[in-house]
PDB file of N, CA and C in Angstrom:
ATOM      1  N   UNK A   1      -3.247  -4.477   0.199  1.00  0.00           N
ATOM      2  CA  UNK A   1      -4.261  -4.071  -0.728  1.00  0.00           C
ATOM      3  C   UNK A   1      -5.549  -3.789   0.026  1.00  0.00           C
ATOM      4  N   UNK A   2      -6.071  -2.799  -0.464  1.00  0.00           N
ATOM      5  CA  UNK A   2      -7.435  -2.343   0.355  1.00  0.00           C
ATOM      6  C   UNK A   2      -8.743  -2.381  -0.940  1.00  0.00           C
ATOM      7  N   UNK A   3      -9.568  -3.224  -0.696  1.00  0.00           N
ATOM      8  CA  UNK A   3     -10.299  -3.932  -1.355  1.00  0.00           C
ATOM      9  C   UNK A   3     -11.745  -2.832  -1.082  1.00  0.00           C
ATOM     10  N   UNK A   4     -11.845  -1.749  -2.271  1.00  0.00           N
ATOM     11  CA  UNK A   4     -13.329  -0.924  -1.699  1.00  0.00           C
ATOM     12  C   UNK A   4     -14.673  -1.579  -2.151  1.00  0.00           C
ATOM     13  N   UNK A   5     -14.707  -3.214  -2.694  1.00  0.00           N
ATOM     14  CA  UNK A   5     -15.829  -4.233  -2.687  1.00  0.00           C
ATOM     15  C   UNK A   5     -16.659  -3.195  -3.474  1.00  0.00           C
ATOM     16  N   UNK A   6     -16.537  -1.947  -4.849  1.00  0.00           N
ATOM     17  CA  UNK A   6     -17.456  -1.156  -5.219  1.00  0.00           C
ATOM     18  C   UNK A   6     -18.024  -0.341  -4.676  1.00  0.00           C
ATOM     19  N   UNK A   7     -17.513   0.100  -3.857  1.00  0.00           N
ATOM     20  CA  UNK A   7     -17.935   1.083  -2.631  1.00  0.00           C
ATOM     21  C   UNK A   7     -17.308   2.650  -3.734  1.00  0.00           C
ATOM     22  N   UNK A   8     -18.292   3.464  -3.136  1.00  0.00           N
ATOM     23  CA  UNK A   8     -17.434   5.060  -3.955  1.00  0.00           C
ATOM     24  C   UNK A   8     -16.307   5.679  -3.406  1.00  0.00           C
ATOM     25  N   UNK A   9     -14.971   5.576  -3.881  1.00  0.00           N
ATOM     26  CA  UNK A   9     -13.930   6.421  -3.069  1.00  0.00           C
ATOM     27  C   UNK A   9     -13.185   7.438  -4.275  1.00  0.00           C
ATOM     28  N   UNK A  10     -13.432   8.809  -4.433  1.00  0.00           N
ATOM     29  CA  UNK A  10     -12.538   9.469  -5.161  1.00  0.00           C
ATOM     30  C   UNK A  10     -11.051   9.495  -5.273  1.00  0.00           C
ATOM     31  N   UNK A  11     -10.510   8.827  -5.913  1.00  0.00           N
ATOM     32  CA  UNK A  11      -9.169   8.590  -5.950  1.00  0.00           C
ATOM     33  C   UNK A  11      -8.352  10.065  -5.651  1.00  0.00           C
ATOM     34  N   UNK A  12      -7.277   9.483  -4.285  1.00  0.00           N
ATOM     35  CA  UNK A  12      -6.848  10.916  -4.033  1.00  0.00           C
ATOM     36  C   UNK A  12      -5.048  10.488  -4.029  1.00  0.00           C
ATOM     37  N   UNK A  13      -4.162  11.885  -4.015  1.00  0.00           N
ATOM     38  CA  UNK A  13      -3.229  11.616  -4.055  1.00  0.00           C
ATOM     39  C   UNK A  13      -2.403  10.973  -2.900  1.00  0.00           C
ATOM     40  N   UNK A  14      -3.125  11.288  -1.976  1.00  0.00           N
ATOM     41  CA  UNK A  14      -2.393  11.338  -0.532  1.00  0.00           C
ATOM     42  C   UNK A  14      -3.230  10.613   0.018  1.00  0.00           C
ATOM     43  N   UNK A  15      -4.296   9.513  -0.287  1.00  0.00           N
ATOM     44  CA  UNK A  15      -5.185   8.504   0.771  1.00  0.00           C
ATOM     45  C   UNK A  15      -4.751   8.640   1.877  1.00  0.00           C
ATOM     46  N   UNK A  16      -6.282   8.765   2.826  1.00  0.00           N
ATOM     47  CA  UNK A  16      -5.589   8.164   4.180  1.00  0.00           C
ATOM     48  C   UNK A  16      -6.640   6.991   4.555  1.00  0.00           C
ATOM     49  N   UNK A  17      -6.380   6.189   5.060  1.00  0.00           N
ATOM     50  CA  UNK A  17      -7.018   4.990   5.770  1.00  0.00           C
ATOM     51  C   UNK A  17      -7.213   5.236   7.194  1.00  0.00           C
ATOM     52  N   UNK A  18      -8.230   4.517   8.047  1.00  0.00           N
ATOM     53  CA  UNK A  18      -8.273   5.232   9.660  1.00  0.00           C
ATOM     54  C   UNK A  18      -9.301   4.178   9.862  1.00  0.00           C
ATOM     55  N   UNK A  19      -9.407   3.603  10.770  1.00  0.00           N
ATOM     56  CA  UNK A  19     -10.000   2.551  11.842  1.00  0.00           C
ATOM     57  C   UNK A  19     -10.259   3.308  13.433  1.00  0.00           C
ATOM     58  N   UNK A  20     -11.662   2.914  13.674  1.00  0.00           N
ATOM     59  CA  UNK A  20     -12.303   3.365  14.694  1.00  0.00           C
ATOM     60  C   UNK A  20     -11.954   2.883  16.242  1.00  0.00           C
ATOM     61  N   UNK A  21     -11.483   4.007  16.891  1.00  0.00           N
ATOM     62  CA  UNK A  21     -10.847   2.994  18.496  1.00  0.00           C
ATOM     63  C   UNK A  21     -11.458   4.244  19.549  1.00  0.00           C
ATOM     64  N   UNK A  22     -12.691   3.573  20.228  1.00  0.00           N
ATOM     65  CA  UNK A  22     -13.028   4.079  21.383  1.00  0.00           C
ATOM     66  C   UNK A  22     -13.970   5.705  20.388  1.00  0.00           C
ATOM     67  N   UNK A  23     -14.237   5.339  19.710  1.00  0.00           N
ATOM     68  CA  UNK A  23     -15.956   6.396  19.254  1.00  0.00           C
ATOM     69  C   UNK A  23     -14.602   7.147  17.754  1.00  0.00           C
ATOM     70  N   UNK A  24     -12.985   7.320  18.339  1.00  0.00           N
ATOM     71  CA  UNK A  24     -12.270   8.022  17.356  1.00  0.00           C
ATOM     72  C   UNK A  24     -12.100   7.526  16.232  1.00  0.00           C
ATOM     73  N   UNK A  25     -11.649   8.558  14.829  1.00  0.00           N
ATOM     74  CA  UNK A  25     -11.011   7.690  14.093  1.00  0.00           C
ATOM     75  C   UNK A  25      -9.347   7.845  14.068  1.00  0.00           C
ATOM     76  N   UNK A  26      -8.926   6.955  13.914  1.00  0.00           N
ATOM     77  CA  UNK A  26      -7.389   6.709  14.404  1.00  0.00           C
ATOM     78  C   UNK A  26      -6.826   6.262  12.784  1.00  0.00           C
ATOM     79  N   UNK A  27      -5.776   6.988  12.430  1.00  0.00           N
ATOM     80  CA  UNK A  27      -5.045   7.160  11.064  1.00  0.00           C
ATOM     81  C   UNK A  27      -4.358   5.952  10.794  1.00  0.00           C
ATOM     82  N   UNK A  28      -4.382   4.735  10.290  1.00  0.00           N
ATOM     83  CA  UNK A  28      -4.070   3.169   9.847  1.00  0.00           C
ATOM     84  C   UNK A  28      -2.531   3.716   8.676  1.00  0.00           C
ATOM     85  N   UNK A  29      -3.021   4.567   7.754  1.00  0.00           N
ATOM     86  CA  UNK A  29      -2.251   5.051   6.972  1.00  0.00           C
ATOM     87  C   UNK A  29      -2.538   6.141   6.129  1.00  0.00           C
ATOM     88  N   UNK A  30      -1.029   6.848   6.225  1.00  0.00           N
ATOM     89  CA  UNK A  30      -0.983   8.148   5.088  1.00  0.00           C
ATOM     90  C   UNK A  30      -0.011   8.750   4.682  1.00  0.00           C
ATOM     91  N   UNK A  31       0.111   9.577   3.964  1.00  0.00           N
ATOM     92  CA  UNK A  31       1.242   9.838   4.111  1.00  0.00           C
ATOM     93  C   UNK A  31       2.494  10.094   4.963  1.00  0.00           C
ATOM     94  N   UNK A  32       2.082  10.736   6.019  1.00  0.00           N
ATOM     95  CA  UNK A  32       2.854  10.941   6.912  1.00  0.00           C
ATOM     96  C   UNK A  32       3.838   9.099   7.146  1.00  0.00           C
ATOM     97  N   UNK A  33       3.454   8.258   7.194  1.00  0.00           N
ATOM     98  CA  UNK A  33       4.130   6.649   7.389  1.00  0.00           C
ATOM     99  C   UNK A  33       4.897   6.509   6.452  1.00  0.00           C
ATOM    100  N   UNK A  34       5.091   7.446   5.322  1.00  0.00           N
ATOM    101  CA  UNK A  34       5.809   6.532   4.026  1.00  0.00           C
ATOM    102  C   UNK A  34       7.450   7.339   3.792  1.00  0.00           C
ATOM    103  N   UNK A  35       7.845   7.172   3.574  1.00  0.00           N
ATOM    104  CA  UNK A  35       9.332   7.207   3.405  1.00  0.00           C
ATOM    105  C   UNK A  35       9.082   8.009   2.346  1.00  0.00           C
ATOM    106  N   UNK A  36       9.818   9.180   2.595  1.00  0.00           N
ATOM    107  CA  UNK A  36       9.815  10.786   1.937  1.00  0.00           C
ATOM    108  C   UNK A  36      10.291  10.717   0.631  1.00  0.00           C
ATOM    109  N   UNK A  37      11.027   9.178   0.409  1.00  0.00           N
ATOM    110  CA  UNK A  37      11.941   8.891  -0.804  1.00  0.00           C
ATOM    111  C   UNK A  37      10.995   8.418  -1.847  1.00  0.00           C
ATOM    112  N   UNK A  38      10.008   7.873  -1.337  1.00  0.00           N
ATOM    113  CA  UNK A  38       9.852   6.828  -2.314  1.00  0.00           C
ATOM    114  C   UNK A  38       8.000   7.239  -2.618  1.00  0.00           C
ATOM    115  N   UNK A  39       7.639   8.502  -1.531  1.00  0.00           N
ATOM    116  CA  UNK A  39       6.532   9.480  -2.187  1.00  0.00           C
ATOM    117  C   UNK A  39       7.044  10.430  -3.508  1.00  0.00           C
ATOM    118  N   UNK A  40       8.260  10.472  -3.260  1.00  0.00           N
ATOM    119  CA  UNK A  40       8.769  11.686  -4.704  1.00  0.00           C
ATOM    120  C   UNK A  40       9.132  10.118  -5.712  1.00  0.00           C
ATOM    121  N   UNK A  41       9.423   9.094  -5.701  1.00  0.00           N
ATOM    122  CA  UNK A  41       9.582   8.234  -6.995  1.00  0.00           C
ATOM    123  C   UNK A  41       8.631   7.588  -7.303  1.00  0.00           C
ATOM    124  N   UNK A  42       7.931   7.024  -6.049  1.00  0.00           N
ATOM    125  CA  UNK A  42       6.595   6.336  -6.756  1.00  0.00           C
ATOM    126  C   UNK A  42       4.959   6.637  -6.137  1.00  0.00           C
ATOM    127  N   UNK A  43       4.879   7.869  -5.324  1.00  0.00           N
ATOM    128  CA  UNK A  43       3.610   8.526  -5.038  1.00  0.00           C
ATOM    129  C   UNK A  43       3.544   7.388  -3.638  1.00  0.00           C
ATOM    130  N   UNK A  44       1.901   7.623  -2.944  1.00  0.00           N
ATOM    131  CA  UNK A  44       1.702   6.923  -1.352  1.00  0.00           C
ATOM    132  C   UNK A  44       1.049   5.985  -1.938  1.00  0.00           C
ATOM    133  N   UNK A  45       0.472   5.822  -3.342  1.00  0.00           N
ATOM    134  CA  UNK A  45      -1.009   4.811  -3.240  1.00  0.00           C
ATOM    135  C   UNK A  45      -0.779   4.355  -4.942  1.00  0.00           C
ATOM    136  N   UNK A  46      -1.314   3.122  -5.003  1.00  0.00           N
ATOM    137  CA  UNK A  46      -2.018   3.029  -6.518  1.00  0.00           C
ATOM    138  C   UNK A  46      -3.074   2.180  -6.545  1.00  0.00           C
ATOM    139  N   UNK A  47      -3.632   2.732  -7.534  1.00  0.00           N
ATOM    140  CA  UNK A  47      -5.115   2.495  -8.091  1.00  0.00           C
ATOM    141  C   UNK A  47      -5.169   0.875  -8.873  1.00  0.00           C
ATOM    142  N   UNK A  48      -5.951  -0.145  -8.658  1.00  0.00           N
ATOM    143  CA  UNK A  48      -6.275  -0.782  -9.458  1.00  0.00           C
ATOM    144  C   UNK A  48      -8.101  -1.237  -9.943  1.00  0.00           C
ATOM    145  N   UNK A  49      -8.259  -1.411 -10.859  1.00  0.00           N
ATOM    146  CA  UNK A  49     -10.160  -1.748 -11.023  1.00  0.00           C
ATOM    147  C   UNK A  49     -10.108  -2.850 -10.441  1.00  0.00           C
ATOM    148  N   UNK A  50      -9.539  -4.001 -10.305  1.00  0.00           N
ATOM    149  CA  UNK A  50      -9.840  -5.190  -9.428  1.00  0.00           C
ATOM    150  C   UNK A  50      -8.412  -5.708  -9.243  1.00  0.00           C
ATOM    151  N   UNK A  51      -9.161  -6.399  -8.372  1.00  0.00           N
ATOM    152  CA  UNK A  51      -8.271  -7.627  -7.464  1.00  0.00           C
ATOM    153  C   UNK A  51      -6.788  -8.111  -8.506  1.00  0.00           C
ATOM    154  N   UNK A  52      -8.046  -8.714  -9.145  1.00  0.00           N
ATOM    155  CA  UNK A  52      -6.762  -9.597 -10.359  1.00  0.00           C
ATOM    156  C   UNK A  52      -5.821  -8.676 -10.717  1.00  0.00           C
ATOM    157  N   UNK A  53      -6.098  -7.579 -11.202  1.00  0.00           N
ATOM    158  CA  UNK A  53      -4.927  -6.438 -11.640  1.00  0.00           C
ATOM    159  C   UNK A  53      -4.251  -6.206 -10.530  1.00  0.00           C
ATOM    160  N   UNK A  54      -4.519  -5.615  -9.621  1.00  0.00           N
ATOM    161  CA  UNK A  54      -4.013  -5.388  -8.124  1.00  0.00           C
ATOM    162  C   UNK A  54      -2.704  -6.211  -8.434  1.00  0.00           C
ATOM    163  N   UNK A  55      -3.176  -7.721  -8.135  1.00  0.00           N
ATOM    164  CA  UNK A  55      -2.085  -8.607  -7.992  1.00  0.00           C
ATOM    165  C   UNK A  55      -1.508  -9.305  -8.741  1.00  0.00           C
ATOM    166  N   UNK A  56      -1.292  -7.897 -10.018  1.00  0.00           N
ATOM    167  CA  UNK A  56      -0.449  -8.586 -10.807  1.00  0.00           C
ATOM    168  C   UNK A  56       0.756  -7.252 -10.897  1.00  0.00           C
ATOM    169  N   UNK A  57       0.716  -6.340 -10.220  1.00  0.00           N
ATOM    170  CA  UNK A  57       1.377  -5.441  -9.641  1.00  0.00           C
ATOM    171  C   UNK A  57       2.341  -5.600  -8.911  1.00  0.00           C
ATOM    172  N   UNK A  58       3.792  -5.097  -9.180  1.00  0.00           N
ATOM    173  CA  UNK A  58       4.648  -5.699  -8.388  1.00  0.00           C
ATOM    174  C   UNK A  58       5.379  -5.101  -6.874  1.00  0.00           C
ATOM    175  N   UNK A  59       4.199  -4.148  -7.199  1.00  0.00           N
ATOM    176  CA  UNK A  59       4.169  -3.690  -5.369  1.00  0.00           C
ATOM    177  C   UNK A  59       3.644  -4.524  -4.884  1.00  0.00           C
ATOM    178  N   UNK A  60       2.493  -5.242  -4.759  1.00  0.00           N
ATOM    179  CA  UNK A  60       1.654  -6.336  -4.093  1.00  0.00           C
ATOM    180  C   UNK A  60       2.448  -7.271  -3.644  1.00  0.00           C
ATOM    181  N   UNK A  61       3.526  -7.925  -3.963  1.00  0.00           N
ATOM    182  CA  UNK A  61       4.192  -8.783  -3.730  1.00  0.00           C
ATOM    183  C   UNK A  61       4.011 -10.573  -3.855  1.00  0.00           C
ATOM    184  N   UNK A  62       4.571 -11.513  -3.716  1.00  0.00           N
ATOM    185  CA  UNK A  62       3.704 -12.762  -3.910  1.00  0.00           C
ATOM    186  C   UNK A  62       2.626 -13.182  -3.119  1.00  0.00           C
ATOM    187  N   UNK A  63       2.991 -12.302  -2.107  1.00  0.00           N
ATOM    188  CA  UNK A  63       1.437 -13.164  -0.738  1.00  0.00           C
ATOM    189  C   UNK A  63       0.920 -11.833  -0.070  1.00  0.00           C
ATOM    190  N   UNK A  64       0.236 -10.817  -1.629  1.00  0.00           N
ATOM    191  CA  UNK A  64      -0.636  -9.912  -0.651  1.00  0.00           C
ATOM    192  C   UNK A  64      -1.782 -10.023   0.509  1.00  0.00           C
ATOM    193  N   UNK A  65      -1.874  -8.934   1.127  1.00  0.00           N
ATOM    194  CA  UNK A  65      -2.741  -8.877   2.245  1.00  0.00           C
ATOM    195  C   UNK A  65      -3.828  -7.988   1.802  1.00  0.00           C
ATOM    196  N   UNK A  66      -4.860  -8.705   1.877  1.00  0.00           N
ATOM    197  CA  UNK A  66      -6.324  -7.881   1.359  1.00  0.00           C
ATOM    198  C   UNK A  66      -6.914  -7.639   2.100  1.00  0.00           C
ATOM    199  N   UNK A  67      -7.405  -6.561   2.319  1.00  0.00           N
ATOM    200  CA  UNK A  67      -8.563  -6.426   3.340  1.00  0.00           C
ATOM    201  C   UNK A  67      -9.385  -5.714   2.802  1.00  0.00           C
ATOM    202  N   UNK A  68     -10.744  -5.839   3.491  1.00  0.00           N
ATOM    203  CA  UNK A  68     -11.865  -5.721   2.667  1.00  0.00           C
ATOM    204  C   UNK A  68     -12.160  -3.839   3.807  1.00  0.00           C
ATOM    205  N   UNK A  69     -12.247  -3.008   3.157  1.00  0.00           N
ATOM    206  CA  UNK A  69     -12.371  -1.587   3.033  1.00  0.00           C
ATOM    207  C   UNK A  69     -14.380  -1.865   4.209  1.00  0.00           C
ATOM    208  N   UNK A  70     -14.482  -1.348   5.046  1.00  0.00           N
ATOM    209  CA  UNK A  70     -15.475  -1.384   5.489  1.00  0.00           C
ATOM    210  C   UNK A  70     -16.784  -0.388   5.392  1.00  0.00           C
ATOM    211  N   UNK A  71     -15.980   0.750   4.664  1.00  0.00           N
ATOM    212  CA  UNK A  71     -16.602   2.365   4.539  1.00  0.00           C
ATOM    213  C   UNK A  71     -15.987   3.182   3.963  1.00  0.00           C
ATOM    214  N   UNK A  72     -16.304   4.070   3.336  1.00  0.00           N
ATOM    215  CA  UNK A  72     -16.066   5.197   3.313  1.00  0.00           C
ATOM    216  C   UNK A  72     -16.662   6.400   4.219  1.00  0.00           C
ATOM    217  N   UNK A  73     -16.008   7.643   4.333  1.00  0.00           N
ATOM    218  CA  UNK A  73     -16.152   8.304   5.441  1.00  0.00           C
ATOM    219  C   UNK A  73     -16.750  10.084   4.510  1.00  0.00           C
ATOM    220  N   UNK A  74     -17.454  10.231   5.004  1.00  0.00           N
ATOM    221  CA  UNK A  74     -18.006  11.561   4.414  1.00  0.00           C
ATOM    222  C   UNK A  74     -16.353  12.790   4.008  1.00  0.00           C
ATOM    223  N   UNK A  75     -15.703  12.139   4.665  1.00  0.00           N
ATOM    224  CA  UNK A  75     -14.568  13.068   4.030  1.00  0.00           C
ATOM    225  C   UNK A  75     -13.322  12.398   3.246  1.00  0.00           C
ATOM    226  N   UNK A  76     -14.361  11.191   2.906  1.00  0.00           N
ATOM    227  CA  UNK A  76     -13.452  10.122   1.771  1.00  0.00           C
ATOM    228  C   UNK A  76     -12.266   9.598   2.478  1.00  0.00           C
ATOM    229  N   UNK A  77     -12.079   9.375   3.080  1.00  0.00           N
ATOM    230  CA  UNK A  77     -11.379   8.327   4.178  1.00  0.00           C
ATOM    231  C   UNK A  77     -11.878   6.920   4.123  1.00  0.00           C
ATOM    232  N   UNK A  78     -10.831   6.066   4.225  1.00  0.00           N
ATOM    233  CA  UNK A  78     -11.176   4.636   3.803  1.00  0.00           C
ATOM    234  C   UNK A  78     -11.361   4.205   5.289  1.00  0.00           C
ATOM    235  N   UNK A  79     -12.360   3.411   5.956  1.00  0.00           N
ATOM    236  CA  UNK A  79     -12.518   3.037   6.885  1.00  0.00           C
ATOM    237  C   UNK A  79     -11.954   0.958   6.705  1.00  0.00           C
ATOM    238  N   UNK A  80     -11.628   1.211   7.401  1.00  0.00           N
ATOM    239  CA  UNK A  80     -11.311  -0.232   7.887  1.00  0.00           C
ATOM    240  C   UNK A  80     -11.360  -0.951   9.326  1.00  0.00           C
ATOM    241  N   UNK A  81     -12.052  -2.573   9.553  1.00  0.00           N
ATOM    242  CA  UNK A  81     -12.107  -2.942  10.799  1.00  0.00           C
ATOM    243  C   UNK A  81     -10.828  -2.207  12.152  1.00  0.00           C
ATOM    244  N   UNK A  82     -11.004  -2.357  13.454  1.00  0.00           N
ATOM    245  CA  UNK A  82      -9.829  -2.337  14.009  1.00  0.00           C
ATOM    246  C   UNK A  82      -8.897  -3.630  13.992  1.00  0.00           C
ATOM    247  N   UNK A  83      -9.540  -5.000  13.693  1.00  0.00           N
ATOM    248  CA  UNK A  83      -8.920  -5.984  13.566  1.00  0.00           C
ATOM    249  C   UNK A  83      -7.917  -5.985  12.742  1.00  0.00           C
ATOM    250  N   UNK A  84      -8.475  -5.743  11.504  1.00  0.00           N
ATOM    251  CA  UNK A  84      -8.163  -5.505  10.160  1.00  0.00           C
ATOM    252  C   UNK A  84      -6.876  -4.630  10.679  1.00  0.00           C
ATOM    253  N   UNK A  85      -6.731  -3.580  11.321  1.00  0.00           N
ATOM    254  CA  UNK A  85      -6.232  -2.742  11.304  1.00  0.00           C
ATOM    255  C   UNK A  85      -4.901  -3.204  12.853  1.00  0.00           C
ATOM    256  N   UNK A  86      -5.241  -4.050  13.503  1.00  0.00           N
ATOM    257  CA  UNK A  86      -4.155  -4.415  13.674  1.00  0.00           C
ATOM    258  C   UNK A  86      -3.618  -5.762  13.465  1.00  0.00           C
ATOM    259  N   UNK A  87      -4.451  -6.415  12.451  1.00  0.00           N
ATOM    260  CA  UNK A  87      -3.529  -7.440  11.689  1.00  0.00           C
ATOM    261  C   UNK A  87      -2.622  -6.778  10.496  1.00  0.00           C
ATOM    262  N   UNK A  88      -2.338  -5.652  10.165  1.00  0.00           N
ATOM    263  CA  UNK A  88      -1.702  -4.841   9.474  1.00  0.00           C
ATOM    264  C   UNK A  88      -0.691  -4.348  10.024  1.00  0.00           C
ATOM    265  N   UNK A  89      -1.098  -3.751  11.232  1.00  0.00           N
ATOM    266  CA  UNK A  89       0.134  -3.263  12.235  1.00  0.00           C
ATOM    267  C   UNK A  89       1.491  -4.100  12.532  1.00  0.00           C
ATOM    268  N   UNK A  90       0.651  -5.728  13.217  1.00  0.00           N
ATOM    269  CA  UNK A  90       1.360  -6.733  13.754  1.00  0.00           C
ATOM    270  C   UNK A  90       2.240  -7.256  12.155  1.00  0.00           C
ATOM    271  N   UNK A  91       1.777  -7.331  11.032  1.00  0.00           N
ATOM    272  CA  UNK A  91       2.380  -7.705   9.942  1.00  0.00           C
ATOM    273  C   UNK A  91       3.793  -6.887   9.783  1.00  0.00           C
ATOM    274  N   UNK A  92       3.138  -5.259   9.693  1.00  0.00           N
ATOM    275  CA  UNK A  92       4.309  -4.382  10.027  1.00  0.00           C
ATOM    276  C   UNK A  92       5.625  -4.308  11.072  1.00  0.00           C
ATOM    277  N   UNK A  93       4.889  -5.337  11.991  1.00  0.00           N
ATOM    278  CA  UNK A  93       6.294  -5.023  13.163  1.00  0.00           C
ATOM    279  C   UNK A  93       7.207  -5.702  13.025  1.00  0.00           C
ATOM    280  N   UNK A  94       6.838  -7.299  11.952  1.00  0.00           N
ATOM    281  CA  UNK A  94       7.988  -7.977  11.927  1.00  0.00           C
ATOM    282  C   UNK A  94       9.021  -7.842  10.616  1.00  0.00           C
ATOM    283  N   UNK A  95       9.313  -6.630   9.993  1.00  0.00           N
ATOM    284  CA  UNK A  95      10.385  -6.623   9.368  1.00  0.00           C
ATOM    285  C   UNK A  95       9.792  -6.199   7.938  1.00  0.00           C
ATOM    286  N   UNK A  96       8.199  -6.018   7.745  1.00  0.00           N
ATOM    287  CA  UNK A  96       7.730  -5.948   6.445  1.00  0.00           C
ATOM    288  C   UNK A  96       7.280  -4.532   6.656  1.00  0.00           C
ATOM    289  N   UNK A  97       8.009  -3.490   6.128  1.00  0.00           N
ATOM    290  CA  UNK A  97       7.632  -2.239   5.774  1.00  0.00           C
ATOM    291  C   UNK A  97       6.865  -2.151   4.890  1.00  0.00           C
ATOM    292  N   UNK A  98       5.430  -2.819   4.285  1.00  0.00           N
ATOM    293  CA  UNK A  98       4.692  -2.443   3.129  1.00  0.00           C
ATOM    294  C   UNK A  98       4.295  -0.731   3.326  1.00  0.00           C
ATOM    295  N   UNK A  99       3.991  -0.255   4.789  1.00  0.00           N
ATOM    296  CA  UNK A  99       2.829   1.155   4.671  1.00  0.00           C
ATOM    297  C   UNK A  99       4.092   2.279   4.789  1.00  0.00           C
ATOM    298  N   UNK A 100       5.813   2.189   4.721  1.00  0.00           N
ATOM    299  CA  UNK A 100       6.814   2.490   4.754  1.00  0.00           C
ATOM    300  C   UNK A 100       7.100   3.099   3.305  1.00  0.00           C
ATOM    301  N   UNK A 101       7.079   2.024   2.742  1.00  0.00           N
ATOM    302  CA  UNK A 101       7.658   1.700   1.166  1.00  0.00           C
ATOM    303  C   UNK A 101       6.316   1.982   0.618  1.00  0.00           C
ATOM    304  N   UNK A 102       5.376   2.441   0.896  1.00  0.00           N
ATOM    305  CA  UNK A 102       4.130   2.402  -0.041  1.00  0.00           C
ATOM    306  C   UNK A 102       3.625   1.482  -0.774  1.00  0.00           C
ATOM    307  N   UNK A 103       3.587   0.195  -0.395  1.00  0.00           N
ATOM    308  CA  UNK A 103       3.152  -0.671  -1.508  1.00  0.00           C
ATOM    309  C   UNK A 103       1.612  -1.088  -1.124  1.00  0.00           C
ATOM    310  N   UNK A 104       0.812   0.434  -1.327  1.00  0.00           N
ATOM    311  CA  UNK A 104      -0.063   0.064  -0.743  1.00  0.00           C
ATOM    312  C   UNK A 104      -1.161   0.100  -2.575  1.00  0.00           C
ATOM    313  N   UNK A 105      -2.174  -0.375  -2.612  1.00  0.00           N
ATOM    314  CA  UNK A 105      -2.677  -0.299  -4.012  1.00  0.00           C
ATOM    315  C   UNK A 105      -4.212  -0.688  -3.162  1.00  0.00           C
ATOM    316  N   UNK A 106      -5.357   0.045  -3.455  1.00  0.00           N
ATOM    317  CA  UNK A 106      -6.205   0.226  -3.601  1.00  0.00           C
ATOM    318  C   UNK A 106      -7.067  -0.223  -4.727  1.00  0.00           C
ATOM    319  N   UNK A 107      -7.847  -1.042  -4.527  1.00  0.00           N
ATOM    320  CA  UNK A 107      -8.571  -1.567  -5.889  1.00  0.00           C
ATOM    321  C   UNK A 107     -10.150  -1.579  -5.733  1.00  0.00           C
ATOM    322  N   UNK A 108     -10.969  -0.996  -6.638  1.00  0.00           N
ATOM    323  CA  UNK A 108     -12.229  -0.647  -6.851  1.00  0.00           C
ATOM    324  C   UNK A 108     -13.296  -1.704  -6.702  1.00  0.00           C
ATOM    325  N   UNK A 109     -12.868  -2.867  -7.132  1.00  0.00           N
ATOM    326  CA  UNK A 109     -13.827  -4.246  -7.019  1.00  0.00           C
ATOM    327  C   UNK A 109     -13.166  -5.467  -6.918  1.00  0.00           C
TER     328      UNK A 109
END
């Protein structure tokens, strides 16, 4: 879950997320990561107004991972720490396809 703390992000179909490495921004997630199957049954992203809704969503799973959204980017790109961004990665390597399967949900406050 990517937490935009009330920050302005125009809800888009195809989000991408991207964390800053060495002045670049480097792509965390987008479409391109998600399994071609499951963009045609259940889209890359969903929307929630808060937290609580978020995680009552059953993409979220029982022990979501929140991270708190650091920016938005003049071309509406969700910025996030690099930490952030590879405590997501390392989550990913051991067997949990969340940014695969799309269970990614975005929530406004």
């Amino acid at each position: 879950m990517f937490n935009l703390d009330g920050r302005y992000f125009e809800r888009e179909l195809l989000p991408v997320v991207v964390t800053t490495a060495s002045g670049e921004k480097v792509t965390v997630y987008s479409v391109k990561v998600v399994n071609p199957s499951v963009v045609r049954t259940y889209g890359a992203v969903r929307y929630a107004e808060t937290i609580d809704i978020a995680r009552q969503n059953q993409a979220a799973g029982a022990n979501p991972m929140i991270i708190s959204v650091d920016d938005i980017t003049k071309e509406n790109m969700i910025l996030i720490r690099s930490s952030d961004a590879r405590l997501l990665k390392e989550n990913c390597s051991h067997g949990n396809n969340l940014l695969g399967d799309a269970k990614v949900i975005i929530s406004a406050k």
